[in-house]
PDB file of N, CA and C in Angstrom:
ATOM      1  N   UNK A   1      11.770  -4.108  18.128  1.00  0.00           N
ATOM      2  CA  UNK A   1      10.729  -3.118  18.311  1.00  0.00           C
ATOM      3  C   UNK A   1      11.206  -1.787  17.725  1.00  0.00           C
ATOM      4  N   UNK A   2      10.332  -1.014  17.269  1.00  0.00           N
ATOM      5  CA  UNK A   2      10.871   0.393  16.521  1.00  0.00           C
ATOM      6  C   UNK A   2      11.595   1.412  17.877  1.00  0.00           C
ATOM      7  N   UNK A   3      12.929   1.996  17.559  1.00  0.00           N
ATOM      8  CA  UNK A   3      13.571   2.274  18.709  1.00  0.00           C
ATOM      9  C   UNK A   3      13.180   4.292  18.880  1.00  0.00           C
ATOM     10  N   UNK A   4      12.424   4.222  17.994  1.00  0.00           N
ATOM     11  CA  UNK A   4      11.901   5.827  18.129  1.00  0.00           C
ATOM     12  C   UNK A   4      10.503   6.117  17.853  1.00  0.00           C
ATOM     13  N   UNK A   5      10.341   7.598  18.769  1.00  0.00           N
ATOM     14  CA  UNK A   5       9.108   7.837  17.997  1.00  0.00           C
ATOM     15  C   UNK A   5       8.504   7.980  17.214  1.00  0.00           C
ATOM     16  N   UNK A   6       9.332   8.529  15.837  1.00  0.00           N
ATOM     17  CA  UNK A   6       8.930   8.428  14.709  1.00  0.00           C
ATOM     18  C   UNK A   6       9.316   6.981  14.286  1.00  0.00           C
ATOM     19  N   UNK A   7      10.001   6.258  14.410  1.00  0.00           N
ATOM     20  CA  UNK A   7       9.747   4.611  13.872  1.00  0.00           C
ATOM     21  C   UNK A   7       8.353   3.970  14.434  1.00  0.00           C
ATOM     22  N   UNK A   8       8.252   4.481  15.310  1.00  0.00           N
ATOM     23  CA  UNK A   8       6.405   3.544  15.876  1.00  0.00           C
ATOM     24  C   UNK A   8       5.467   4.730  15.451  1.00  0.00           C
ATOM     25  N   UNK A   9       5.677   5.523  14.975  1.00  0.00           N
ATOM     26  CA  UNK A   9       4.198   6.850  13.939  1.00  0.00           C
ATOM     27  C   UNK A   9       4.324   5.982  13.130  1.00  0.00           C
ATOM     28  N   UNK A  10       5.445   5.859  12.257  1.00  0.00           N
ATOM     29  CA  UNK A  10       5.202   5.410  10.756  1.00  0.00           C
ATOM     30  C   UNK A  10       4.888   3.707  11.035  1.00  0.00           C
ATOM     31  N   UNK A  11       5.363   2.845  12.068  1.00  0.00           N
ATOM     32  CA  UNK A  11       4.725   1.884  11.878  1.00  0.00           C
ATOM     33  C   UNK A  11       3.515   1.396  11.963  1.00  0.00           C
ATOM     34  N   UNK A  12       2.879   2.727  13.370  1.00  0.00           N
ATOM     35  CA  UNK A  12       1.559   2.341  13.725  1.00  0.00           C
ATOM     36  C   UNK A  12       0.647   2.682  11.876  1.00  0.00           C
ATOM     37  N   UNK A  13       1.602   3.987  10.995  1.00  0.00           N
ATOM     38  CA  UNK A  13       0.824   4.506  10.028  1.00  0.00           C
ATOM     39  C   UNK A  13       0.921   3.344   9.110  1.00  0.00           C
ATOM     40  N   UNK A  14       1.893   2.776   8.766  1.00  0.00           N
ATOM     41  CA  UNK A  14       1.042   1.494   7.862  1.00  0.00           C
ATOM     42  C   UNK A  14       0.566   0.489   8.189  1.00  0.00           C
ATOM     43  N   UNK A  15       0.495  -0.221   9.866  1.00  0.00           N
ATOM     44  CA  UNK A  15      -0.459  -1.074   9.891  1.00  0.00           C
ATOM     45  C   UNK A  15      -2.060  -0.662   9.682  1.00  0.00           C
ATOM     46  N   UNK A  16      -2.141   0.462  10.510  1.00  0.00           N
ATOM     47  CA  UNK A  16      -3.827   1.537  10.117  1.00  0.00           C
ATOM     48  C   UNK A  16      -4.107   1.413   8.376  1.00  0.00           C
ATOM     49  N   UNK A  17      -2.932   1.455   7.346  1.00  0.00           N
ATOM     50  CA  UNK A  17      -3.383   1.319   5.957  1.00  0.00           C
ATOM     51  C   UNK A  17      -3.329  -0.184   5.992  1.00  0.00           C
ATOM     52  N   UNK A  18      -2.891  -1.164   6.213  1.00  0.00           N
ATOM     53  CA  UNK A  18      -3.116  -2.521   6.399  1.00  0.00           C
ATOM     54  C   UNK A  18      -4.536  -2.953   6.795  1.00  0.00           C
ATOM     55  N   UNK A  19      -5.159  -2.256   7.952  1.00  0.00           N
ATOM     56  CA  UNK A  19      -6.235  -2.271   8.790  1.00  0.00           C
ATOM     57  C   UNK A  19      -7.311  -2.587   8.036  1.00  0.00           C
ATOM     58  N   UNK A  20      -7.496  -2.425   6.631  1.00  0.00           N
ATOM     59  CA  UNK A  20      -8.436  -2.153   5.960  1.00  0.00           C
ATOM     60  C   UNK A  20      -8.782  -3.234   4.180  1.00  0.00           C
ATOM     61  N   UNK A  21      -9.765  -3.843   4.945  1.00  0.00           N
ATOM     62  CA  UNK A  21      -9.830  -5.051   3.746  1.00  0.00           C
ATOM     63  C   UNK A  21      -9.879  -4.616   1.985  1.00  0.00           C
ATOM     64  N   UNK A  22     -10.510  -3.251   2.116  1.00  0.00           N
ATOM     65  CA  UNK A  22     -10.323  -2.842   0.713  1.00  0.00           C
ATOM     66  C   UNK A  22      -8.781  -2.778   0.364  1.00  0.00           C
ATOM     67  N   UNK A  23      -7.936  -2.036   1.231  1.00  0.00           N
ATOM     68  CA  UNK A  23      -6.710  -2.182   1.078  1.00  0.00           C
ATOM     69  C   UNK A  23      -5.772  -3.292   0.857  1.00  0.00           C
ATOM     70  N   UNK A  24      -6.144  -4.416   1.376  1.00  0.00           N
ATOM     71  CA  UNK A  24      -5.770  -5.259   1.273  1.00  0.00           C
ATOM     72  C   UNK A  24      -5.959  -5.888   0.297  1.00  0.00           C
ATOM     73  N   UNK A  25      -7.134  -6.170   0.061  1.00  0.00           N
ATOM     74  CA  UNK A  25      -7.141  -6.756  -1.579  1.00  0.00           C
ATOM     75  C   UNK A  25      -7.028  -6.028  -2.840  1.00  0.00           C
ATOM     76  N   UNK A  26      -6.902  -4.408  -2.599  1.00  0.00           N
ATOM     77  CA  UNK A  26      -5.686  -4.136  -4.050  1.00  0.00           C
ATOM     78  C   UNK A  26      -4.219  -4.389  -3.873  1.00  0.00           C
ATOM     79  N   UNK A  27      -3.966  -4.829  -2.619  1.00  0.00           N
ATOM     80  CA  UNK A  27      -2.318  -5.196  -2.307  1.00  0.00           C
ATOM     81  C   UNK A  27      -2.516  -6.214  -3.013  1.00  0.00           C
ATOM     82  N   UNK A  28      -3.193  -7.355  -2.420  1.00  0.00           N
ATOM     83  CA  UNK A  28      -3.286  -8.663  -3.108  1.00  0.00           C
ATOM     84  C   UNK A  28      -3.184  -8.944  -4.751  1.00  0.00           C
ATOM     85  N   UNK A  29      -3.915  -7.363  -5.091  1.00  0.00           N
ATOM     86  CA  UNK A  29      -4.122  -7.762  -6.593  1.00  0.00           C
ATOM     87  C   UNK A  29      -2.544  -7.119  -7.075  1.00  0.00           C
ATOM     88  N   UNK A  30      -1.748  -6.258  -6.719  1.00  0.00           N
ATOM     89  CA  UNK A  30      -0.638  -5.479  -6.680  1.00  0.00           C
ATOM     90  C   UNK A  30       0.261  -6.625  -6.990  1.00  0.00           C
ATOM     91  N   UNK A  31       0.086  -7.828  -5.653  1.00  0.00           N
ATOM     92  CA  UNK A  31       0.951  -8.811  -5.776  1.00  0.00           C
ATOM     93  C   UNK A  31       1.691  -9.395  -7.179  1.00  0.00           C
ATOM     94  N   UNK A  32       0.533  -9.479  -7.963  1.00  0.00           N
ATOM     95  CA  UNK A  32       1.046 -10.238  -9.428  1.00  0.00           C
ATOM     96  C   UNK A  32       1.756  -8.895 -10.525  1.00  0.00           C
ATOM     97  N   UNK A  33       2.072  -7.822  -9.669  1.00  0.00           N
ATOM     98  CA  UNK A  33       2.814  -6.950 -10.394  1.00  0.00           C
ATOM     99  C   UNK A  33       1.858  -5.909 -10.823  1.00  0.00           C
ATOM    100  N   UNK A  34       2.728  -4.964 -11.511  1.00  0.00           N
ATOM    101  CA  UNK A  34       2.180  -3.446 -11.912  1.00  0.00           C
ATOM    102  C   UNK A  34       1.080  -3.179 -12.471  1.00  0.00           C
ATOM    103  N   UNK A  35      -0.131  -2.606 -11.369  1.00  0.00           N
ATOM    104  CA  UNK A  35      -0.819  -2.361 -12.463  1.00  0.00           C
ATOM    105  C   UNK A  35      -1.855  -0.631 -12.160  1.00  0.00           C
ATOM    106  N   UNK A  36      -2.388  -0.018 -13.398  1.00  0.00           N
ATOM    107  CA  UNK A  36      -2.978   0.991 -13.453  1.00  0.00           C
ATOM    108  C   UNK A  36      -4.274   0.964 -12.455  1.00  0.00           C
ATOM    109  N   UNK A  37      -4.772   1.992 -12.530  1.00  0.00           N
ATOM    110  CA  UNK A  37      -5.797   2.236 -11.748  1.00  0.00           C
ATOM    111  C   UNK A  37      -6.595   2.216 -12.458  1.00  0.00           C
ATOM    112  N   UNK A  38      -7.418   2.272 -13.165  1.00  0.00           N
ATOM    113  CA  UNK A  38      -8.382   1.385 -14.461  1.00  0.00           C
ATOM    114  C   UNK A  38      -8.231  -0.050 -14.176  1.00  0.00           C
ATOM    115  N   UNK A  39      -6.996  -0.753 -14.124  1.00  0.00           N
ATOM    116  CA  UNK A  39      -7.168  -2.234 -14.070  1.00  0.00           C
ATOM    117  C   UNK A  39      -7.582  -2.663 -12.598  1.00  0.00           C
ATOM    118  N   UNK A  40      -7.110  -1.566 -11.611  1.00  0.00           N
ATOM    119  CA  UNK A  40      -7.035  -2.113 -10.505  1.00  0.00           C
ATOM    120  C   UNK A  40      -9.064  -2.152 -10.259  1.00  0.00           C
ATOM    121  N   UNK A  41      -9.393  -0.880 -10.556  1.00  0.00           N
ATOM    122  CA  UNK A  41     -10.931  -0.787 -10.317  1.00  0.00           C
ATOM    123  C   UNK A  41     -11.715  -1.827 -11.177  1.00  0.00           C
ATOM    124  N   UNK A  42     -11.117  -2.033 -11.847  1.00  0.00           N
ATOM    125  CA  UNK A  42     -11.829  -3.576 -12.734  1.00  0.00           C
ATOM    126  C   UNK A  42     -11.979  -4.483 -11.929  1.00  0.00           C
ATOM    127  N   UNK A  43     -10.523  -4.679 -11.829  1.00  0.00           N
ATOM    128  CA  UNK A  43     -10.122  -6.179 -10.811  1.00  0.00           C
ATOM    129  C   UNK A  43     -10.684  -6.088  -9.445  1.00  0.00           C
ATOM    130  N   UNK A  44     -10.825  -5.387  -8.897  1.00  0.00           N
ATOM    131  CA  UNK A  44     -11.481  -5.058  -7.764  1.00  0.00           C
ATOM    132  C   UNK A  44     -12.981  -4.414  -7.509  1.00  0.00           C
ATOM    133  N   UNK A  45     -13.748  -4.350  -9.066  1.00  0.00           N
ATOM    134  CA  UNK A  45     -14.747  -3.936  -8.786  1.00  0.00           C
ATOM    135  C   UNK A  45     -15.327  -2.544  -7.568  1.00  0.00           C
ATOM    136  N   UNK A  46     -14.482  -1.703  -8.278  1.00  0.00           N
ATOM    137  CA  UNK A  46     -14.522  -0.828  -7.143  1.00  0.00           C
ATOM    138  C   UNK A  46     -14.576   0.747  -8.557  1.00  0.00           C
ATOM    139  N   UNK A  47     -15.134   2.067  -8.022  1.00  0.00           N
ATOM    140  CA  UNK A  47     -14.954   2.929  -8.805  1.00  0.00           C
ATOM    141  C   UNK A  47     -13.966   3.520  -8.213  1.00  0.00           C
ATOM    142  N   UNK A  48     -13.838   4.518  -9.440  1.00  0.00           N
ATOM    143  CA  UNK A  48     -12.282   4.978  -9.590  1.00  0.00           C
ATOM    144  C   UNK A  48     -12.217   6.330  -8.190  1.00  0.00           C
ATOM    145  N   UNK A  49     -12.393   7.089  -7.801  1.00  0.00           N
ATOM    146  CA  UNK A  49     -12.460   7.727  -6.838  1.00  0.00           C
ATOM    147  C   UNK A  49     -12.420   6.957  -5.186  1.00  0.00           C
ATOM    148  N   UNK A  50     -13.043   5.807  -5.069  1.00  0.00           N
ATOM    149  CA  UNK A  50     -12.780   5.045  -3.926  1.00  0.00           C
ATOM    150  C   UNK A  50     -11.171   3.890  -4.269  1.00  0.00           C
ATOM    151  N   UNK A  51     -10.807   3.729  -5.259  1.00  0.00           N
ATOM    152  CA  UNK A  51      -9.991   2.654  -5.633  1.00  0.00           C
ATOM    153  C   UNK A  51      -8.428   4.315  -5.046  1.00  0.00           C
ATOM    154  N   UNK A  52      -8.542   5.314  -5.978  1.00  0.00           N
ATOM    155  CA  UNK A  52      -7.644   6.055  -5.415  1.00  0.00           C
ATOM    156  C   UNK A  52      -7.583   6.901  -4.117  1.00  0.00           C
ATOM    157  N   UNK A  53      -8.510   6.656  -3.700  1.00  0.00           N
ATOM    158  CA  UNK A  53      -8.119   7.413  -1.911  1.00  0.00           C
ATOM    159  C   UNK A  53      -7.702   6.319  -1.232  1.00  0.00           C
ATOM    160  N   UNK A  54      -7.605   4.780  -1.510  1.00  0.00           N
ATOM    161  CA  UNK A  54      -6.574   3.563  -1.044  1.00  0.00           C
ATOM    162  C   UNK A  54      -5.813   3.697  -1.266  1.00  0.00           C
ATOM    163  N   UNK A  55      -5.890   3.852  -2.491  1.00  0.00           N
ATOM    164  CA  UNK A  55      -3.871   4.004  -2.849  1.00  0.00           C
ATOM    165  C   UNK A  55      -3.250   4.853  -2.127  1.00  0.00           C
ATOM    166  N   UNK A  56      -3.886   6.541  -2.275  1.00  0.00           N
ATOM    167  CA  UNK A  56      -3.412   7.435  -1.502  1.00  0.00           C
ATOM    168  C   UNK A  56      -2.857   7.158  -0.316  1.00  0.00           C
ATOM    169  N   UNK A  57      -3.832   6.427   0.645  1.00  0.00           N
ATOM    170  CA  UNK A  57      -3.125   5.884   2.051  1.00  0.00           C
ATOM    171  C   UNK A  57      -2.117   4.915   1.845  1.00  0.00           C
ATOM    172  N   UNK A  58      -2.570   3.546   0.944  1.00  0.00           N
ATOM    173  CA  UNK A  58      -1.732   3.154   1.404  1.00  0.00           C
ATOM    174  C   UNK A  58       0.200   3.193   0.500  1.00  0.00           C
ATOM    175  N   UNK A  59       0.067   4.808  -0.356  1.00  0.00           N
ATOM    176  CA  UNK A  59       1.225   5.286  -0.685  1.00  0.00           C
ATOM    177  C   UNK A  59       1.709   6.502   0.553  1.00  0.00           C
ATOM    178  N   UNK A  60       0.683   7.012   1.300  1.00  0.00           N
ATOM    179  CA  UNK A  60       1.302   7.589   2.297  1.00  0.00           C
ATOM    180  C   UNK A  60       1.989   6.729   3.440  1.00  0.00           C
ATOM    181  N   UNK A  61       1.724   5.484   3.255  1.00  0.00           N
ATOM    182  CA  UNK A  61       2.234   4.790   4.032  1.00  0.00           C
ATOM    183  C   UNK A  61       3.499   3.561   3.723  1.00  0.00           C
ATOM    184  N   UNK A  62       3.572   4.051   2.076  1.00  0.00           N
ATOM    185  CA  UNK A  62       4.964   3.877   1.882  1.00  0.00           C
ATOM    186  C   UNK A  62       4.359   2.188   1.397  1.00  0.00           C
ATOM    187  N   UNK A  63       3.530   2.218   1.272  1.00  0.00           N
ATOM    188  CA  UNK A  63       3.669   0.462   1.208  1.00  0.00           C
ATOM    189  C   UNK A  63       2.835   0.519  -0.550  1.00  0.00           C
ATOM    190  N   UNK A  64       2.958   0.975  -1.362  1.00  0.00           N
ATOM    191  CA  UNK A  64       3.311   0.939  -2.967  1.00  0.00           C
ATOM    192  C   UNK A  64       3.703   2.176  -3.561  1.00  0.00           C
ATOM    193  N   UNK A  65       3.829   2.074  -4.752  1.00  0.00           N
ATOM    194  CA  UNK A  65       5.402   2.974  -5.628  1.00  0.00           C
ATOM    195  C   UNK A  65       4.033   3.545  -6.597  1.00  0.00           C
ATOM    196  N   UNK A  66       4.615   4.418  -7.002  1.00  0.00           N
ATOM    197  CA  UNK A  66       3.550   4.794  -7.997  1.00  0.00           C
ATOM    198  C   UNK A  66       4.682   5.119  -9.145  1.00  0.00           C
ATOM    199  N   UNK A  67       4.656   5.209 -10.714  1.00  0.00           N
ATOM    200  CA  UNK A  67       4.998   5.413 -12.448  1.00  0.00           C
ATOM    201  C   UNK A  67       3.934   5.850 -12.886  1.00  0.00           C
ATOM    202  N   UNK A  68       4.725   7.035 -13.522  1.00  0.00           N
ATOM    203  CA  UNK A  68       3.689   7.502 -14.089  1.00  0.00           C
ATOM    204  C   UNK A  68       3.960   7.689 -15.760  1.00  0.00           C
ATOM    205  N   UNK A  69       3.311   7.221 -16.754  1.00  0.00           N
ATOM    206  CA  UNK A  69       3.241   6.570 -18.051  1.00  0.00           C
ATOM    207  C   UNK A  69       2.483   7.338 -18.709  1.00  0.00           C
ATOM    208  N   UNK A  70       3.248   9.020 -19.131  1.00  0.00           N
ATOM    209  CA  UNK A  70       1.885   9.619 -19.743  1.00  0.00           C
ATOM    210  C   UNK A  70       1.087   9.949 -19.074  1.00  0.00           C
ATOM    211  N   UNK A  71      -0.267   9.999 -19.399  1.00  0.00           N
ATOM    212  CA  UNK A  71      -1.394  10.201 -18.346  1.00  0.00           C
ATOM    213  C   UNK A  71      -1.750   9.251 -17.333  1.00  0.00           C
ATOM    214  N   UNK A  72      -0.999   8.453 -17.258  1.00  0.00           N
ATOM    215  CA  UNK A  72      -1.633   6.865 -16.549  1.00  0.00           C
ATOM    216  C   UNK A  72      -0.705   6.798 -15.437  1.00  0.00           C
ATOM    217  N   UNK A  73      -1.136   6.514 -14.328  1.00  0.00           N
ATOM    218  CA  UNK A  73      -0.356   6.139 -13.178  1.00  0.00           C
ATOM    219  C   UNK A  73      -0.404   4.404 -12.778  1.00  0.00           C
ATOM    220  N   UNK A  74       1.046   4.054 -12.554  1.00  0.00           N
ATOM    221  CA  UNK A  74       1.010   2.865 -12.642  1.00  0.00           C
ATOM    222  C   UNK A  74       1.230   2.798 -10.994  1.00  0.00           C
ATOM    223  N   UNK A  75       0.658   1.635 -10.552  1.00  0.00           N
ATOM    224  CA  UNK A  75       1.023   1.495  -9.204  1.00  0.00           C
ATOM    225  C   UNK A  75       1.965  -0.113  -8.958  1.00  0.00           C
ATOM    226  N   UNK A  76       2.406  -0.321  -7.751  1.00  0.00           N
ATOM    227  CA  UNK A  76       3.121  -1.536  -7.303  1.00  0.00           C
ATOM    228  C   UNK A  76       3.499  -1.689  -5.860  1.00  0.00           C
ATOM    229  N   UNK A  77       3.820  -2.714  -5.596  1.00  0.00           N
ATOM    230  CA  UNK A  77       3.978  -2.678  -4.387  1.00  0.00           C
ATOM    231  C   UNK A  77       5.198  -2.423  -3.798  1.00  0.00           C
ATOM    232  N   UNK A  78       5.424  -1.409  -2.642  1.00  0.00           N
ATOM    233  CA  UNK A  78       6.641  -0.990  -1.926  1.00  0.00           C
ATOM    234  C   UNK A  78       7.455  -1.943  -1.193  1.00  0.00           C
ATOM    235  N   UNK A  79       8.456  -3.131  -2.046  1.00  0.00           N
ATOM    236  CA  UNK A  79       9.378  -3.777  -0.840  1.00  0.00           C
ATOM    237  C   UNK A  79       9.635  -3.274   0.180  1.00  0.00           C
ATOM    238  N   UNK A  80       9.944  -2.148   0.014  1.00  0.00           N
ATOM    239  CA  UNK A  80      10.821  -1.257   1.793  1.00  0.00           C
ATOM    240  C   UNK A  80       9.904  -1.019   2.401  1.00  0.00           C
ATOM    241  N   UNK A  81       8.494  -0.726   1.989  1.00  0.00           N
ATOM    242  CA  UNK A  81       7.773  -0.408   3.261  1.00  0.00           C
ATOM    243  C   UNK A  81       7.247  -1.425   3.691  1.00  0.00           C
ATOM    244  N   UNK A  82       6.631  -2.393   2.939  1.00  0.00           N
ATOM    245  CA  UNK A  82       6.117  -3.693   3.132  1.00  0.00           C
ATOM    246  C   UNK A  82       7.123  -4.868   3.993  1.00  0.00           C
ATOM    247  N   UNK A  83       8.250  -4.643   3.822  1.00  0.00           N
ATOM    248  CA  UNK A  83       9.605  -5.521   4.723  1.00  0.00           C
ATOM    249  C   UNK A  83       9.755  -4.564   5.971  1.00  0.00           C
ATOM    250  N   UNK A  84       9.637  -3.532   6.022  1.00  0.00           N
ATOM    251  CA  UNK A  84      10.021  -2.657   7.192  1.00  0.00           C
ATOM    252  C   UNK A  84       8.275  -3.026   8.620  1.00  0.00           C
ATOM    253  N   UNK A  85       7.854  -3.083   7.753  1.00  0.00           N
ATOM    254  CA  UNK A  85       6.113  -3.450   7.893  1.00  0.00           C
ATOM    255  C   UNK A  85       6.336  -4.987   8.722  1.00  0.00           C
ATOM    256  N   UNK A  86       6.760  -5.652   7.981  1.00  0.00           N
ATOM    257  CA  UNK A  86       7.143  -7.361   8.541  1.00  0.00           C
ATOM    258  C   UNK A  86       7.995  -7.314   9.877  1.00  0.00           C
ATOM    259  N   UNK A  87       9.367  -6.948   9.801  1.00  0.00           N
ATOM    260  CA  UNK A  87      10.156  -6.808  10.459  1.00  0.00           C
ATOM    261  C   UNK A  87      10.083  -5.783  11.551  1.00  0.00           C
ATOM    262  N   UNK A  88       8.548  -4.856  11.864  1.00  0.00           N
ATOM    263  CA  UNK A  88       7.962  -4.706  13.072  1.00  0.00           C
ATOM    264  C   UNK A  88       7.371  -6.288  13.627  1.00  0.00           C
ATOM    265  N   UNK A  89       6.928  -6.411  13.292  1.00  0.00           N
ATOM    266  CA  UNK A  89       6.222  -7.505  13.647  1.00  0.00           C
ATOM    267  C   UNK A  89       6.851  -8.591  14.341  1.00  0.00           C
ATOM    268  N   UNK A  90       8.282  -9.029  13.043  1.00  0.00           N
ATOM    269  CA  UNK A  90       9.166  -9.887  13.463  1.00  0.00           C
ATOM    270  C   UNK A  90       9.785  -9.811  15.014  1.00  0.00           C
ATOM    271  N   UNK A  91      10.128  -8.494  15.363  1.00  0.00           N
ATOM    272  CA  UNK A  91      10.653  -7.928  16.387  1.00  0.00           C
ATOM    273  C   UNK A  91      10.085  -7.697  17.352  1.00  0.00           C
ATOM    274  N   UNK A  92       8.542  -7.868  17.795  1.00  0.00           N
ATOM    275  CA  UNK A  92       7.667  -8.072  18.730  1.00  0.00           C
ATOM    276  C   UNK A  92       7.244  -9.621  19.180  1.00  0.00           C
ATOM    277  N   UNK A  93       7.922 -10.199  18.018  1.00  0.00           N
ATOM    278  CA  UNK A  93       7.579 -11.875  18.175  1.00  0.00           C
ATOM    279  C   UNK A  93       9.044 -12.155  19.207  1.00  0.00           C
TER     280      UNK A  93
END
């Protein structure tokens, strides 16, 4: 179980970005590796202003990396927050 208060803020803060099916399925699409926010709003059928206030959360919540390529921001998914994310879980089981 998280042994502080700030370990259960930040955990309760990325399950709340978990919470959320849009979120989830640009993780999903994240899964097969790096990609822009142009591809992601493609792949997800989503416009570009709703596709980045997801990311936003779920980079405030530590659970993807952002590169930035020039004008282009690349996104991916955060091992450390995404394993730190699990291993709440693990530890309540």
């Amino acid at each position: 179980m998280p042994s502080s208060a700030h370990s259960r803020a930040v955990a309760a803060l990325r399950f709340r970005a978990l919470g959320d099916e849009t979120r989830l399925q640009l993780l999903e699409l994240l899964a097969d590796g790096e990609r822009s926010v142009a591809q992601l709003m493609a792949a997800a059928g989503l416009g570009q202003s709703l596709v980045s206030h997801h990311l936003r959360t779920l980079r405030d919540a530590d659970l993807v990396a952002t590169r930035r390529d020039g004008r282009w921001m690349y996104y991916s998914i955060s091992k450390g927050g995404l394993t730190n994310a699990k291993l709440v879980l693990y530890e309540l089981g």
